[in-house]
C-alpha atoms as a PDB file:
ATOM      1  CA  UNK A   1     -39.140  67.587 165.689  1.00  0.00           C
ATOM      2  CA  UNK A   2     -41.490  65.393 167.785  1.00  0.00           C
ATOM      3  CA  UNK A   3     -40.369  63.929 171.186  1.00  0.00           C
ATOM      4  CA  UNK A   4     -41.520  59.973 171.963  1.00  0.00           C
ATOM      5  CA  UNK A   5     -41.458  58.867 175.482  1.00  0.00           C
ATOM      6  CA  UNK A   6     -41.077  54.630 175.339  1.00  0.00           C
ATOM      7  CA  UNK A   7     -42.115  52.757 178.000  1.00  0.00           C
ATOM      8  CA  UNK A   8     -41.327  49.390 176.581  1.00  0.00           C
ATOM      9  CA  UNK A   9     -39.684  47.876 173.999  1.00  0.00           C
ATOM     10  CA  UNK A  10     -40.783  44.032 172.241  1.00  0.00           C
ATOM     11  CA  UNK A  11     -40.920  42.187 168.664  1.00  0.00           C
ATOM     12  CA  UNK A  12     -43.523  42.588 166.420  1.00  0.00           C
ATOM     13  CA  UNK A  13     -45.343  39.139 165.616  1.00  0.00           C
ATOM     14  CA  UNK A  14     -43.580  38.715 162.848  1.00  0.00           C
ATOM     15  CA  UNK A  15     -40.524  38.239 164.277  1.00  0.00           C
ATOM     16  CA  UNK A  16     -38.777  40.913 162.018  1.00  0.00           C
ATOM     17  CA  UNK A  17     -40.141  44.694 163.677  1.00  0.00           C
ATOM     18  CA  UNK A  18     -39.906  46.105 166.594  1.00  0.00           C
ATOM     19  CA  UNK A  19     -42.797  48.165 168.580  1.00  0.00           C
ATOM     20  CA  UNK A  20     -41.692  51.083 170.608  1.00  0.00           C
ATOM     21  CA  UNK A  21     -45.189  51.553 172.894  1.00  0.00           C
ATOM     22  CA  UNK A  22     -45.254  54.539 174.846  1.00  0.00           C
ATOM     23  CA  UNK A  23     -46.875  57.838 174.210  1.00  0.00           C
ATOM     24  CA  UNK A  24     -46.383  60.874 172.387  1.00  0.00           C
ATOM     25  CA  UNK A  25     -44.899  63.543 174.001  1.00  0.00           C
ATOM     26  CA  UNK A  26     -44.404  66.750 171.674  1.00  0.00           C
ATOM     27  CA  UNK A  27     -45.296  66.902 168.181  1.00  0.00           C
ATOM     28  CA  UNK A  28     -47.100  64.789 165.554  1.00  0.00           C
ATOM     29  CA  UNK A  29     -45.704  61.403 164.622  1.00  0.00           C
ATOM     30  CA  UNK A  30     -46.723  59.263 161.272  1.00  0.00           C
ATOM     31  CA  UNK A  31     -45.780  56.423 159.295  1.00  0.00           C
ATOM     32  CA  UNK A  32     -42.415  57.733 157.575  1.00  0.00           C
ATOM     33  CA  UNK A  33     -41.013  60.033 159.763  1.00  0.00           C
ATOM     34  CA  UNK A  34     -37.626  58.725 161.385  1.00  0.00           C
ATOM     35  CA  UNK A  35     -37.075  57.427 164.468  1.00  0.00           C
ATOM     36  CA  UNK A  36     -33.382  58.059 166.090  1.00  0.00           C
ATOM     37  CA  UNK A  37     -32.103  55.586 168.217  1.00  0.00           C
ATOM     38  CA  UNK A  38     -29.449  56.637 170.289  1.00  0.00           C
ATOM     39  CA  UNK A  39     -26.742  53.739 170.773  1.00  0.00           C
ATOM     40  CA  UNK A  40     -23.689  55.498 172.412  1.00  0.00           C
ATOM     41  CA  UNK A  41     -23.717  58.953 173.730  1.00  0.00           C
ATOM     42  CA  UNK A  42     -21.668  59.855 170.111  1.00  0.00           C
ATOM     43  CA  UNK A  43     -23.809  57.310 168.023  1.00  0.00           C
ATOM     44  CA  UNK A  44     -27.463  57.436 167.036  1.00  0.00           C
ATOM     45  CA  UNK A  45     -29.065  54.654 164.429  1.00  0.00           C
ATOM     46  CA  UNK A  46     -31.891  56.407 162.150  1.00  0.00           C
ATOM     47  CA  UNK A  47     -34.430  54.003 161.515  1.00  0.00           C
ATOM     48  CA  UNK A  48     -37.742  54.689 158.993  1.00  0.00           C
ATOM     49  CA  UNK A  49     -41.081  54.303 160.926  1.00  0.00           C
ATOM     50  CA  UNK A  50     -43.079  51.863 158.992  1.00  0.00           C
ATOM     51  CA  UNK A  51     -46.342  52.017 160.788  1.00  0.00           C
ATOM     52  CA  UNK A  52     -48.000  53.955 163.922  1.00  0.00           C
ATOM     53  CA  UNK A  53     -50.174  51.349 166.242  1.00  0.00           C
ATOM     54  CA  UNK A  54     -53.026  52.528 168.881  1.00  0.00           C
ATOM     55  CA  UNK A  55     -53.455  50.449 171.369  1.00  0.00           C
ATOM     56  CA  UNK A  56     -57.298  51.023 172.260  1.00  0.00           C
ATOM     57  CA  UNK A  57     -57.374  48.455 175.063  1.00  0.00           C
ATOM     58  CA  UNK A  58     -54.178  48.984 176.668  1.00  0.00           C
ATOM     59  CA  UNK A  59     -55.035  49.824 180.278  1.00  0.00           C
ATOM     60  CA  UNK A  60     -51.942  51.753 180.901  1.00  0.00           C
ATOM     61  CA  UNK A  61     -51.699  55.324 178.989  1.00  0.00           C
ATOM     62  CA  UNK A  62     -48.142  54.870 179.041  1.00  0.00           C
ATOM     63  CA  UNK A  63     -48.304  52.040 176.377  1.00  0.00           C
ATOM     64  CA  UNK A  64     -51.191  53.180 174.288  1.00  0.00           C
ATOM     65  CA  UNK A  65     -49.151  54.174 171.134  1.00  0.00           C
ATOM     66  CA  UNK A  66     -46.958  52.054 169.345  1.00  0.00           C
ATOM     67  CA  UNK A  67     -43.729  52.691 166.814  1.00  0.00           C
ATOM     68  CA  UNK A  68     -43.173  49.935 164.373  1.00  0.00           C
ATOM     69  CA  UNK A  69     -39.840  49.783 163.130  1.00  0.00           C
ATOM     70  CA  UNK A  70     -39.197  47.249 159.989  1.00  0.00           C
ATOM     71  CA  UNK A  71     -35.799  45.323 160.861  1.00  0.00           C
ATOM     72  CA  UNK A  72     -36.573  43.141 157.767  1.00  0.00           C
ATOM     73  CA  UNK A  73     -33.211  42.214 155.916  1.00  0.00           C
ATOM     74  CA  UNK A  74     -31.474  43.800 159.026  1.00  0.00           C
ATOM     75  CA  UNK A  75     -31.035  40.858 161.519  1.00  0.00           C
ATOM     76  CA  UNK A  76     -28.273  42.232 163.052  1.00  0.00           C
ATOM     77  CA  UNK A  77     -29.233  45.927 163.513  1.00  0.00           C
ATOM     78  CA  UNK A  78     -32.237  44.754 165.275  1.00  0.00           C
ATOM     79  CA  UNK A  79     -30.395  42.626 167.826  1.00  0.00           C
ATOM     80  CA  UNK A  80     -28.113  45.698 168.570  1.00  0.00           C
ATOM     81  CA  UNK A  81     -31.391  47.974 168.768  1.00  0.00           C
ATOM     82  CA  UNK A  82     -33.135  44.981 170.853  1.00  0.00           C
ATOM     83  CA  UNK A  83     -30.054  44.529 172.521  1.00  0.00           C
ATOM     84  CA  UNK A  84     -30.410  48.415 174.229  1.00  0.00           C
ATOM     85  CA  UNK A  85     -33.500  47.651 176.227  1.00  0.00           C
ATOM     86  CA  UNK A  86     -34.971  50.955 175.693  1.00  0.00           C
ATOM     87  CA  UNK A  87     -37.492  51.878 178.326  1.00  0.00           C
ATOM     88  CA  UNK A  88     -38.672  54.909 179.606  1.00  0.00           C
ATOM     89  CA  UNK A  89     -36.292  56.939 176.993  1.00  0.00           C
ATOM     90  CA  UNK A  90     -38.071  60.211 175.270  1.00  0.00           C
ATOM     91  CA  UNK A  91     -36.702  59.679 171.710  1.00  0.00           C
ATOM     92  CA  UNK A  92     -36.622  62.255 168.860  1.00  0.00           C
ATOM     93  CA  UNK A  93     -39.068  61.865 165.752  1.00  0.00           C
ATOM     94  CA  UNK A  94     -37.831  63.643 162.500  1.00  0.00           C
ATOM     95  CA  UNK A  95     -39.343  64.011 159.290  1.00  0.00           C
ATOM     96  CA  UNK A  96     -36.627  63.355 156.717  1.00  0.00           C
END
């Protein structure tokens, strides 16, 4: 299991992912490995990583990695994931 600390949370420019940016804290993390969301302290939404972003210019270490999560099709899950406001959350990576 990999450990992902997120610093901030925004939409993709396509209007239909979401970038985690942050950094990696444990572990390797690649496209297809699955990203879980925690939503209530009993509940935690698995999501599919579709692509892993490096931010070369980003000033801040913090935000040099990014997690791209495809919400297409799934309007409303992404709201409700939007909706948390994660930042500066570790989150667990696993490959399944």
């Amino acid at each position: 299991m990999a450990v992902f600390h997120v610093k901030k949370t925004s939409l993709g420019e396509d209007q239909n992912t979401l970038v985690f940016k942050g950094k990696i804290i444990e572990g390797p993390i690649s496209k297809g490995m699955t990203i879980e969301i925690p939503v209530t302290q009993e509940a935690v939404v698995k999501m599919k990583i579709y692509d892993v972003a490096l931010f070369e210019k980003q000033k801040d270490d913090e935000k040099k990695v990014g997690l791209i999560v495809d919400f297409n099709g799934l309007p409303d899950d992404m709201e409700v994931v939007l909706g948390l406001n994660i930042a500066d959350e570790d989150l667990n990576i696993v490959n399944e």
